[in-house]
N, C-alpha and C. Protein backbone atom coordinates (compact mmCIF):
# COMPACT_ATOMS: atom_id res chain seq x y z
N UNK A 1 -20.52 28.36 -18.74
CA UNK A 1 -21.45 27.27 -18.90
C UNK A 1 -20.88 25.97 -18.35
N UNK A 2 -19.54 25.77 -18.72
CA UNK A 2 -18.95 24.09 -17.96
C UNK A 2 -19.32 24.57 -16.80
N UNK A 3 -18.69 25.52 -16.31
CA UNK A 3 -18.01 25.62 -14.97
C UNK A 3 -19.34 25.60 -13.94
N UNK A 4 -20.78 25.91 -14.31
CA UNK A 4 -22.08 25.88 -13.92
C UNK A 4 -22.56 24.74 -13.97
N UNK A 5 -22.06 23.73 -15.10
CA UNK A 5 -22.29 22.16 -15.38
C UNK A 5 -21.82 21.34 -14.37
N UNK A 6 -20.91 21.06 -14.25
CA UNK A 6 -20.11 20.92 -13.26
C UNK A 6 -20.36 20.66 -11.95
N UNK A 7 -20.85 22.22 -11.39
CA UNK A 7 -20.91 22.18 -10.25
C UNK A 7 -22.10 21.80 -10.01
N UNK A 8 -23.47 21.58 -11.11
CA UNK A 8 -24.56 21.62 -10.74
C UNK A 8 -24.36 19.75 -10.78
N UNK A 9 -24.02 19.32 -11.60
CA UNK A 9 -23.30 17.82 -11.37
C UNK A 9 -23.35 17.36 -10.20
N UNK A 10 -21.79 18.25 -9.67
CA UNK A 10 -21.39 17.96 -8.69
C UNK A 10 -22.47 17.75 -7.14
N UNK A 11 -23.27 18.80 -7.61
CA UNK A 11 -24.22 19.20 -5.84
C UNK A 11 -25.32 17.78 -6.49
N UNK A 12 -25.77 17.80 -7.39
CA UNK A 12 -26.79 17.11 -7.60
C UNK A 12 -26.04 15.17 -7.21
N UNK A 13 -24.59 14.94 -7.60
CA UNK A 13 -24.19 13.63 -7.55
C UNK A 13 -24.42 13.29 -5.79
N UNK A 14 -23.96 14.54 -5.45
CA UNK A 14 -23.92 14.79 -3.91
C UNK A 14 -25.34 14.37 -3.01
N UNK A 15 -26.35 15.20 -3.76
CA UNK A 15 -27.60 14.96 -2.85
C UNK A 15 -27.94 13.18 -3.96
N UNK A 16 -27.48 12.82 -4.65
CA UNK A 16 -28.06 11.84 -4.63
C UNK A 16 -28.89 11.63 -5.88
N UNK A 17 -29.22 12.67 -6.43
CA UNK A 17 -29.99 12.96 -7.77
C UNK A 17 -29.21 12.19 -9.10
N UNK A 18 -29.96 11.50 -9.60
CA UNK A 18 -30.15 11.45 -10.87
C UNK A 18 -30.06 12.45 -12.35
N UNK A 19 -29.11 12.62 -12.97
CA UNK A 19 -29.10 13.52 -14.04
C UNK A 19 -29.10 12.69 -15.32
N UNK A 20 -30.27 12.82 -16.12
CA UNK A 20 -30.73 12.07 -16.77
C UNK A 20 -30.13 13.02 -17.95
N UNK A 21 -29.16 12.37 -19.21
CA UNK A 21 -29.41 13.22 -20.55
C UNK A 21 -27.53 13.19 -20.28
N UNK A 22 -26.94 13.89 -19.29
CA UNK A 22 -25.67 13.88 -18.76
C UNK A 22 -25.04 13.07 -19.29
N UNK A 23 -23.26 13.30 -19.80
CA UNK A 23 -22.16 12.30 -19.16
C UNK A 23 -21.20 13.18 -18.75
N UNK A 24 -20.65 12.44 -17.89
CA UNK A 24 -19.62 12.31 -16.94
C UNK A 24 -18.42 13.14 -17.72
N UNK A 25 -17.97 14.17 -17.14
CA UNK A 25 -17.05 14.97 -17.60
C UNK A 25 -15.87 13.99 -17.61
N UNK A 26 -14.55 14.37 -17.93
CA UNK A 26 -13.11 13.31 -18.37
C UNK A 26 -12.96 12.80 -16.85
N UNK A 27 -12.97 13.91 -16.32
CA UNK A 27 -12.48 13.84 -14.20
C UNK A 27 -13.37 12.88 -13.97
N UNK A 28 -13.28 11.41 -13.57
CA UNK A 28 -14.48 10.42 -13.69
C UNK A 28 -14.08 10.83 -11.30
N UNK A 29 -14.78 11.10 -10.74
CA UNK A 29 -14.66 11.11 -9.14
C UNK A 29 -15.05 9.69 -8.11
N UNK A 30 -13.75 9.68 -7.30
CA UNK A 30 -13.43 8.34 -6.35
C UNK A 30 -13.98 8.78 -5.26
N UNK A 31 -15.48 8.26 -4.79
CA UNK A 31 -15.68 8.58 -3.46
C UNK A 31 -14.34 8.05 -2.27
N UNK A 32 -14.30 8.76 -1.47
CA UNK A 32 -12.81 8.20 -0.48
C UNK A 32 -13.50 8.49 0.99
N UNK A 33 -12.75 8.05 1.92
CA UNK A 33 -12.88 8.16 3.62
C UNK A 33 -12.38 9.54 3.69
N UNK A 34 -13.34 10.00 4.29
CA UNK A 34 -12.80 11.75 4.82
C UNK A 34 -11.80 11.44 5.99
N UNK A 35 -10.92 12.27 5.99
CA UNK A 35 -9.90 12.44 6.68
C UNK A 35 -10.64 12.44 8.22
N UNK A 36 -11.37 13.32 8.12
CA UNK A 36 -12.06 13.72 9.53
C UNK A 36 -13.33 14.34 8.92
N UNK A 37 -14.12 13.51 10.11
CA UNK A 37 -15.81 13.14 9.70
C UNK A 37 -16.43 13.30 11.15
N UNK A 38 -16.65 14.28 11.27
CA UNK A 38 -17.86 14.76 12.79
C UNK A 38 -19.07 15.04 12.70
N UNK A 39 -19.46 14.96 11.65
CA UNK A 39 -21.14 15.20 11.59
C UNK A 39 -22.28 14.27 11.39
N UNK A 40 -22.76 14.95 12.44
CA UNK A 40 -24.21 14.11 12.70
C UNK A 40 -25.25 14.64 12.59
N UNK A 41 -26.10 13.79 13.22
CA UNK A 41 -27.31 14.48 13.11
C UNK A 41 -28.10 14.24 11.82
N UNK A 42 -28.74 15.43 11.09
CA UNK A 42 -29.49 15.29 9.59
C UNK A 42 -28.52 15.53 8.47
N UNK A 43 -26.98 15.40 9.03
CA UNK A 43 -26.26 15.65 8.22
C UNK A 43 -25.59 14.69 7.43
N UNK A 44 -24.97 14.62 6.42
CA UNK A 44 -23.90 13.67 5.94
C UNK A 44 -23.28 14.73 5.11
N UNK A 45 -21.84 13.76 4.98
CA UNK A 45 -20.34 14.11 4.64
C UNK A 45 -20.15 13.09 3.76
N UNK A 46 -19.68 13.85 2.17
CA UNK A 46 -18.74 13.26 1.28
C UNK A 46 -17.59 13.52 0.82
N UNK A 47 -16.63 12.47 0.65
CA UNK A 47 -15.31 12.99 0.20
C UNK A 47 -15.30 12.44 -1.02
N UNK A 48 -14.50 13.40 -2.08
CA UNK A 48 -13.91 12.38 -3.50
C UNK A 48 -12.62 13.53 -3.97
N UNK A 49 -12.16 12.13 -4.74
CA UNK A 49 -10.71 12.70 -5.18
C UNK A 49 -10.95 12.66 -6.84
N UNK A 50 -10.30 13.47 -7.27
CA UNK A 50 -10.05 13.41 -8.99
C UNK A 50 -8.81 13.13 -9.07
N UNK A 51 -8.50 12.25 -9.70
CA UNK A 51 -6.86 11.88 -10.00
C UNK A 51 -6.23 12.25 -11.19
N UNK A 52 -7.76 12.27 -12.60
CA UNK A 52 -7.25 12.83 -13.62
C UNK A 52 -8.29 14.16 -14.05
N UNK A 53 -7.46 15.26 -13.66
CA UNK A 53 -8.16 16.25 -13.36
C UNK A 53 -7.63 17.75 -14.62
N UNK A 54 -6.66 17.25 -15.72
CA UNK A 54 -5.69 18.14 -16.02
C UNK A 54 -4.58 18.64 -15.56
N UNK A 55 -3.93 18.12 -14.38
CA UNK A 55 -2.72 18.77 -13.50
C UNK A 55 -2.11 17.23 -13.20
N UNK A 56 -0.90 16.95 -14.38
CA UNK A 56 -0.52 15.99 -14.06
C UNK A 56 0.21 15.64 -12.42
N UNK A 57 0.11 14.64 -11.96
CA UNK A 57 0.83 14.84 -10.42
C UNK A 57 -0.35 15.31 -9.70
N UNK A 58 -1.34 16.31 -10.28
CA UNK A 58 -2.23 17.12 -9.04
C UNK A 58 -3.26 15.91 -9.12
N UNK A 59 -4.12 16.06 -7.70
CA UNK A 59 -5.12 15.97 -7.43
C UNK A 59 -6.58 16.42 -6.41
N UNK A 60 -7.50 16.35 -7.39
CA UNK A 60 -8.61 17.66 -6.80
C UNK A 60 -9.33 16.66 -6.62
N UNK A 61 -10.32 17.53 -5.54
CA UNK A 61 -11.20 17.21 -4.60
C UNK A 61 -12.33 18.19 -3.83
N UNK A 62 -13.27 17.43 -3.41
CA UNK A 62 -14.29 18.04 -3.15
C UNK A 62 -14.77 17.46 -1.69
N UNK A 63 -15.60 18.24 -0.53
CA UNK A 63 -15.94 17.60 0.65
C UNK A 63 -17.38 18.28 0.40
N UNK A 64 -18.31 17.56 0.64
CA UNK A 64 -20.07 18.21 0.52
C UNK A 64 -20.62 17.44 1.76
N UNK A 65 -21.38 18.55 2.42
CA UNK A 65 -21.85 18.08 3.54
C UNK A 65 -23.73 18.46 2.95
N UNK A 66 -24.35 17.49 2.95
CA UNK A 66 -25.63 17.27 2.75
C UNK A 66 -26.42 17.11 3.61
N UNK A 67 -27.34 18.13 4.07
CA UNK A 67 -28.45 17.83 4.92
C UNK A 67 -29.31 16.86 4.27
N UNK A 68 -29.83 16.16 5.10
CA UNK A 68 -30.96 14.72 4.36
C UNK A 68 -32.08 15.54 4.03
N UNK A 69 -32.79 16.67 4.37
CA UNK A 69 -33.84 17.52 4.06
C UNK A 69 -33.55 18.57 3.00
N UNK A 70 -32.50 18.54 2.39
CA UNK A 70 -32.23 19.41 1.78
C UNK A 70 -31.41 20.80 1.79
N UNK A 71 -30.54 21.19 1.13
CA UNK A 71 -29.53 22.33 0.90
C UNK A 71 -28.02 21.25 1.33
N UNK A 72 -26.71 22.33 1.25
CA UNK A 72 -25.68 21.29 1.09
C UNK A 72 -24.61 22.63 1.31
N UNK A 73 -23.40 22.10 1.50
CA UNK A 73 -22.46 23.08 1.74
C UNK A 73 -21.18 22.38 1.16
N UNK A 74 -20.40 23.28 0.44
CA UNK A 74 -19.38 22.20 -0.19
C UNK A 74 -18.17 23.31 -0.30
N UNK A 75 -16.91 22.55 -0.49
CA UNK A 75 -15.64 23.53 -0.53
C UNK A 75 -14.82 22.17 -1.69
N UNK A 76 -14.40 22.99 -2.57
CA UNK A 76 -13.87 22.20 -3.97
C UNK A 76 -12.13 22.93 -4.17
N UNK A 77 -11.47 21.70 -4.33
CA UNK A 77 -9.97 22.39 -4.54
C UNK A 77 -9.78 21.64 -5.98
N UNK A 78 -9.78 22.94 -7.26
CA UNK A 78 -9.11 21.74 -8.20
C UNK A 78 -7.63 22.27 -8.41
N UNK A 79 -6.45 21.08 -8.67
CA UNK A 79 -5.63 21.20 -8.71
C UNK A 79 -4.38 21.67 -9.96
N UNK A 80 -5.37 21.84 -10.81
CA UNK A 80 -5.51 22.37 -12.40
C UNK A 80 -5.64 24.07 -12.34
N UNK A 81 -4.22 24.73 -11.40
CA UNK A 81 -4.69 26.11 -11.46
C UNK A 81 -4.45 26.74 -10.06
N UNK A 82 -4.77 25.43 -9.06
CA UNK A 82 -4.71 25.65 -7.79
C UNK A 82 -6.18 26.68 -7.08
N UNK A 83 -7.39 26.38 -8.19
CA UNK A 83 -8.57 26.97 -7.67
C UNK A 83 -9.37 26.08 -6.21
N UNK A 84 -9.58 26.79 -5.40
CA UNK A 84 -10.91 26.42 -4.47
C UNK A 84 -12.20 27.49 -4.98
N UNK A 85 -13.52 26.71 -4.82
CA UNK A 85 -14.78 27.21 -4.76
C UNK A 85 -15.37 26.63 -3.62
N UNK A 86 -16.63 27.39 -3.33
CA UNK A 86 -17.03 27.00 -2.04
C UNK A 86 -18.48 27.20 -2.55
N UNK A 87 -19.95 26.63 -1.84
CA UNK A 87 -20.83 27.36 -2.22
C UNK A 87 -21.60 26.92 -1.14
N UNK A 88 -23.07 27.42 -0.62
CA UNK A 88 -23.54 27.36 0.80
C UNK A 88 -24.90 27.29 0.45
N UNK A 89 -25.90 26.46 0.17
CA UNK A 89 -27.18 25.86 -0.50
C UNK A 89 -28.22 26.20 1.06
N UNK A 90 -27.62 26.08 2.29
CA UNK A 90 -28.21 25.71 3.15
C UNK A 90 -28.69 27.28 4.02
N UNK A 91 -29.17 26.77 4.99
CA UNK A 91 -29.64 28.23 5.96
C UNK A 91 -28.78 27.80 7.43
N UNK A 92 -27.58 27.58 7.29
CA UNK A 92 -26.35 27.24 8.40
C UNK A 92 -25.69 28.14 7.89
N UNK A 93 -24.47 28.10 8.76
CA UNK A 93 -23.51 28.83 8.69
C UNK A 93 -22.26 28.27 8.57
N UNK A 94 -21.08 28.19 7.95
CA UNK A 94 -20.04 27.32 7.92
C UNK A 94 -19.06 28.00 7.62
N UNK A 95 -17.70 27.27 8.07
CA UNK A 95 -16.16 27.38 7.87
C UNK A 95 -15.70 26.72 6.66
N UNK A 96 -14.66 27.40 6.02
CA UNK A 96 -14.44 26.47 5.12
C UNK A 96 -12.41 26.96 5.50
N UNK A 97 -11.87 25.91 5.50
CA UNK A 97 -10.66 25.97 5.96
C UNK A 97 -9.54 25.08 4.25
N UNK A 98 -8.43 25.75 4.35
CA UNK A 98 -7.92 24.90 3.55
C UNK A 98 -6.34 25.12 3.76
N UNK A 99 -5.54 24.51 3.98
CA UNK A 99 -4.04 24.42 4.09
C UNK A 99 -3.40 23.31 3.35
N UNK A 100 -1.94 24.08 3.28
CA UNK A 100 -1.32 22.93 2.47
C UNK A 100 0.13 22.72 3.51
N UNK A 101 0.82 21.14 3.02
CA UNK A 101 1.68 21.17 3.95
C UNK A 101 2.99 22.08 3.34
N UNK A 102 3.96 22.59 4.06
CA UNK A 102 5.12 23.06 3.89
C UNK A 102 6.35 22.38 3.75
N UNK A 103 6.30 21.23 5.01
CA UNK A 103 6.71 20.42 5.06
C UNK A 103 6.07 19.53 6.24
N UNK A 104 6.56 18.11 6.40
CA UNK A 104 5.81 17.06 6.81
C UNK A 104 5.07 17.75 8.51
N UNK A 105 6.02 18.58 8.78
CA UNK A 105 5.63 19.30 10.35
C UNK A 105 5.12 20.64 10.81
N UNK A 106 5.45 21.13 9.30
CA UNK A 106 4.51 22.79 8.77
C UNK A 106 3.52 22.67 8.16
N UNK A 107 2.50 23.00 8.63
CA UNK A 107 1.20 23.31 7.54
C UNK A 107 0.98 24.51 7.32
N UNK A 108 0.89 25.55 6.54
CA UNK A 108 0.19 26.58 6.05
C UNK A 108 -1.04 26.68 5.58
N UNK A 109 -1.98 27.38 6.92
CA UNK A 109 -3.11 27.43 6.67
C UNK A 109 -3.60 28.77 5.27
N UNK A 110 -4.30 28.20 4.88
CA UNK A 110 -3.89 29.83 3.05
C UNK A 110 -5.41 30.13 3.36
N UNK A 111 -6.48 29.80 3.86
CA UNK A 111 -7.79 29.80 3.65
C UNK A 111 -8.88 29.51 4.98
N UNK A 112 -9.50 30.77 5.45
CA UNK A 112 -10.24 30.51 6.76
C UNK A 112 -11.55 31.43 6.28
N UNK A 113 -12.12 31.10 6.15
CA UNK A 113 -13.40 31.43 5.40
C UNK A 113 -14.81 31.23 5.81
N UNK A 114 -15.61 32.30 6.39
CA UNK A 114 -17.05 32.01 6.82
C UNK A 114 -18.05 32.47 5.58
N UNK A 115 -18.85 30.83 5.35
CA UNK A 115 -19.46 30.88 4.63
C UNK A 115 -20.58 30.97 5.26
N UNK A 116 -21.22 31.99 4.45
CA UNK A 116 -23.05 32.46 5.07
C UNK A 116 -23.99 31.37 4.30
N UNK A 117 -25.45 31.87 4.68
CA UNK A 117 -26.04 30.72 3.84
C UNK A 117 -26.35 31.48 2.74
N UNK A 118 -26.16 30.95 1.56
CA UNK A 118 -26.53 31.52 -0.04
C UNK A 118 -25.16 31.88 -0.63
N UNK A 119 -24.30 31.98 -0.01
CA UNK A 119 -22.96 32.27 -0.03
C UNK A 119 -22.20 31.13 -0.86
N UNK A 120 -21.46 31.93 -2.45
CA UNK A 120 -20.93 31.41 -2.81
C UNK A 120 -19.26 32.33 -3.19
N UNK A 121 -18.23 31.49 -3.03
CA UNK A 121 -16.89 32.13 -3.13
C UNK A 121 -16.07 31.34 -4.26
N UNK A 122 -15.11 32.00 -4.76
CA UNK A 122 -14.01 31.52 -5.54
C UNK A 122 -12.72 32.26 -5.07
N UNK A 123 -11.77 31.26 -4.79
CA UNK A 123 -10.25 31.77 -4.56
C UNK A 123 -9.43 31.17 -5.84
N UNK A 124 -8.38 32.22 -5.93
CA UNK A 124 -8.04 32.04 -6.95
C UNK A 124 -6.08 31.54 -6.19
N UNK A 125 -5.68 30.52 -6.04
CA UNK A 125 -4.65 30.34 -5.11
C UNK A 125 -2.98 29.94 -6.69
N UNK A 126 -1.91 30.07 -5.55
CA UNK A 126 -0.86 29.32 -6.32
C UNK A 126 -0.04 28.21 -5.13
N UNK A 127 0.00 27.64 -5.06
CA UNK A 127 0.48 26.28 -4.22
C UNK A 127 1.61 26.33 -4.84
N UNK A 128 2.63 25.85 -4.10
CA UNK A 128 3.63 25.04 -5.35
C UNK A 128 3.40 23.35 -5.16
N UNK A 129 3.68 23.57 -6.35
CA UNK A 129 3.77 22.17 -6.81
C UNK A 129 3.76 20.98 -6.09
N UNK A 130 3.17 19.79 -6.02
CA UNK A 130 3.17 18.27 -5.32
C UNK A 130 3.06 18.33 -3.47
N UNK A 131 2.39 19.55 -3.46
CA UNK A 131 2.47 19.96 -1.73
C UNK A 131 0.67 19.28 -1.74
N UNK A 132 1.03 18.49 -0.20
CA UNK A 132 -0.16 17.68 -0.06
C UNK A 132 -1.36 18.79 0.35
N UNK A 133 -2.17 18.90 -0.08
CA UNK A 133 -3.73 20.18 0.11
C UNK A 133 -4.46 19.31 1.61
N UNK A 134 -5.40 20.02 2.11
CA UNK A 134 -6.25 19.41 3.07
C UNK A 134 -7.66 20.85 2.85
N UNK A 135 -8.87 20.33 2.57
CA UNK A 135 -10.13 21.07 2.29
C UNK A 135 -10.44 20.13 3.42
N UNK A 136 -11.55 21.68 4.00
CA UNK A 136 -12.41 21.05 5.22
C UNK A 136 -13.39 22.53 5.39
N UNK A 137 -14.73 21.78 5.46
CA UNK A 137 -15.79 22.30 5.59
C UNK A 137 -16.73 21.83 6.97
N UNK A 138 -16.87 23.22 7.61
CA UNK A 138 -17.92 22.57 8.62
C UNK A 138 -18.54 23.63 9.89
N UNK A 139 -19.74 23.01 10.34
CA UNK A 139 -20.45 24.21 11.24
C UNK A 139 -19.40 25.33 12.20
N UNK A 140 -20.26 26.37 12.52
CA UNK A 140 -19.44 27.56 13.43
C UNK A 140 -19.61 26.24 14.95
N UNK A 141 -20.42 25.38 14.99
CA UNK A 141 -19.88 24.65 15.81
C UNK A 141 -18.97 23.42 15.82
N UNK A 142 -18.21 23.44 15.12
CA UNK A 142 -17.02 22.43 14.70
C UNK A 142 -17.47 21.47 14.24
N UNK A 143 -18.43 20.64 13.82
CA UNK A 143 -19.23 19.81 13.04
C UNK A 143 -18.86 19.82 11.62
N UNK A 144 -18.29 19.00 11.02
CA UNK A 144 -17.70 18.95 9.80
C UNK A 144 -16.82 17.88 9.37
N UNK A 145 -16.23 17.73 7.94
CA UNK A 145 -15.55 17.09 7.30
C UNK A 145 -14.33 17.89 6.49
N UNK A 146 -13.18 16.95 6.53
CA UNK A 146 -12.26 17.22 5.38
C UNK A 146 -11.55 16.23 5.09
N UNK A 147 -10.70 16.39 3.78
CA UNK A 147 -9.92 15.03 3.33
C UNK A 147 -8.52 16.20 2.78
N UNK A 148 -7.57 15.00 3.53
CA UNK A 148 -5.97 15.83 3.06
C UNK A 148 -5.68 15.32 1.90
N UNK A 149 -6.23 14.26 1.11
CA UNK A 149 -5.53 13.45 0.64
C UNK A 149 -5.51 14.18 -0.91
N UNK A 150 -5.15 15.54 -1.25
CA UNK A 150 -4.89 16.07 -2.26
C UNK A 150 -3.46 16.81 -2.42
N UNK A 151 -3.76 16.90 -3.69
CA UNK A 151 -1.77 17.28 -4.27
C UNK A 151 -1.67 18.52 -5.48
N UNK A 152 -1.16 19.99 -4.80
CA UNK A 152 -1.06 20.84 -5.66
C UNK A 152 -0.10 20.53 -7.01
């Protein structure tokens, strides 16, 4: 039931909706500048960070790409566990990519993922600890968003 709360939150804060009756789970979310932002068109791209998320040191995050007509595509890393979810609202097709660094000149990509439309996934990951995350979601034609600015 949270975990359905949540996300229905989440897609609904995303398109813009109003949730009337709601409050705001503890994780209060910082819209931020996506790392990398290529989409156009009927599309838009959001980034946000959770800073207090349950994983002291961690921080989770979410990238949702919103068609203005409706449906949405999103890839979620929380850092409480080291979970990503992904879910695909739309009738596109998308990548959902996620790596963490190794060190400042290694990245380890852990996550390359084609999301269909209706398509929803859960990975269940272990990071170690204070390694910077990067989530990125976006079309089979490279059209998309992600933000690095998270911490297993």
């Amino acid at each position: 039931m949270v975990k359905v709360l949540k996300r229905s939150v989440a897609l609904a804060a995303a398109a813009g909706i109003a949730l009337v009756g709601l409050t705001a789970t503890s994780a209060e979310a910082d819209v931020i500048r996506c790392s990398k932002n290529t989409v156009t068109g009927t599309w838009r791209a959001q980034c946000l960070r959770y800073t207090e998320d349950g994983d002291p040191g961690g921080v989770s995050g979410n990238v949702v790409l919103q068609k203005v007509d409706g449906g949405a595509a999103r890839v979620n890393f929380s850092a409480d566990g080291e979970k990503v979810w992904t879910i695909n609202t739309s009738d596109k097709t998308f990548w959902v990519e996620v790596d963490w660094w190794v060190t400042p000149d290694n990245i380890h990509r852990d996550i390359y993922y084609k999301l269909l439309p209706g398509d929803e996934q859960d990975f269940d990951r272990s990071y170690p600890e204070g390694r910077t995350v990067q989530i990125y979601i976006g079309t089979t034609s490279g059209k998309g968003a992600s933000t690095k600015r998270l911490v297993s």
